[in-house]
Protein backbone atom coordinates (compact mmCIF):
# COMPACT_ATOMS: atom_id res chain seq x y z
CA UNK A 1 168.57 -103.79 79.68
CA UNK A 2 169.66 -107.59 79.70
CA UNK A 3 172.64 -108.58 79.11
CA UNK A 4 173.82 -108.89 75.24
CA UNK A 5 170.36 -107.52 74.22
CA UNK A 6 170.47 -103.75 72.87
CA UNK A 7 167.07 -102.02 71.47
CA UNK A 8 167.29 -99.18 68.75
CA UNK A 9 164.92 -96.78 68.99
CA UNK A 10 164.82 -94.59 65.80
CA UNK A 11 163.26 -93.40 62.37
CA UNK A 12 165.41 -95.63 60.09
CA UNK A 13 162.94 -98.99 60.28
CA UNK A 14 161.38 -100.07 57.65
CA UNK A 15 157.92 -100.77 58.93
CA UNK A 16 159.03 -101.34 62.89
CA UNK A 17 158.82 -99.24 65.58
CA UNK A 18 162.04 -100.07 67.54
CA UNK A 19 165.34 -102.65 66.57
CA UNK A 20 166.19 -105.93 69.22
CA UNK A 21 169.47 -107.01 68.48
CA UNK A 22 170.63 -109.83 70.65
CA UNK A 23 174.31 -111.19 70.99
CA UNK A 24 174.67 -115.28 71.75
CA UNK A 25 177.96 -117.58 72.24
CA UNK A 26 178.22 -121.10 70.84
CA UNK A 27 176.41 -122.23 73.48
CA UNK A 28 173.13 -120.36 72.31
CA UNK A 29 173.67 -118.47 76.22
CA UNK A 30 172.76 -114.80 75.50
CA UNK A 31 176.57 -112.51 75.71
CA UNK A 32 177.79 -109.24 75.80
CA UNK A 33 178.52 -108.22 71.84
CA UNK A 34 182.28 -108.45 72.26
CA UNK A 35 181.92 -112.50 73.05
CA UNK A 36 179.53 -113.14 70.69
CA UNK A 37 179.58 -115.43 67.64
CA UNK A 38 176.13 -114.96 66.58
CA UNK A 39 173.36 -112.47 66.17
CA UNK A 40 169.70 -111.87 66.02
CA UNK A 41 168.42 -108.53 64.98
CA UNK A 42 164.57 -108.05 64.93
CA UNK A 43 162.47 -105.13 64.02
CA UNK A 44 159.48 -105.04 66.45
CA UNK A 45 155.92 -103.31 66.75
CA UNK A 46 155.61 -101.24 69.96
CA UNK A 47 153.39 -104.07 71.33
CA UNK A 48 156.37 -106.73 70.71
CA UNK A 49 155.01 -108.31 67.45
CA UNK A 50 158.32 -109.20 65.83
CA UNK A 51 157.95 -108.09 61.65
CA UNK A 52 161.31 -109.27 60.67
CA UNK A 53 163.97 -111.86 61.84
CA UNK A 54 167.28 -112.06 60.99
CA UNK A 55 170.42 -114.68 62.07
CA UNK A 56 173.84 -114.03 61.65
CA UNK A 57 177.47 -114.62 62.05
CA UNK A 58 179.71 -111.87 63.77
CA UNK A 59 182.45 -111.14 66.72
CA UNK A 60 184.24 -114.41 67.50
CA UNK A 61 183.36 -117.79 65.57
CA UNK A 62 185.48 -120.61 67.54
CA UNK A 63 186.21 -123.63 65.96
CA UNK A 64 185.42 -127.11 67.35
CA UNK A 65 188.36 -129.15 68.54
């Protein structure tokens, strides 16, 4: 597993067969979820075709000086 990147393997999809969810600073560098400020979660196909895409806002949101 990379770093900030987790994969869900279960039932609960809607149409996927596995969950991506990635963890990024403000920096767009790829962190571990407790340093993150953003997220993508993706539902994926078993051969990597991503269905759905989503962006959001979580952990730590720093503020510019």
């Amino acid at each position: 597993m990379m770093i900030g990147c987790v994969k869900l393997f279960n039932g609960n999809h809607n149409r996927g067969d596995y969950t991506e969810i990635t963890y990024y600073d403000d920096s767009d560098q790829m962190v571990e979820p407790e340093e993150a400020s953003r997220v993508r979660i993706r539902e994926m196909l078993s051969d990597g075709t991503v269905i759905k895409e989503s962006w959001g806002f979580c952990g730590r949101i720093r503020k510019s000086a």
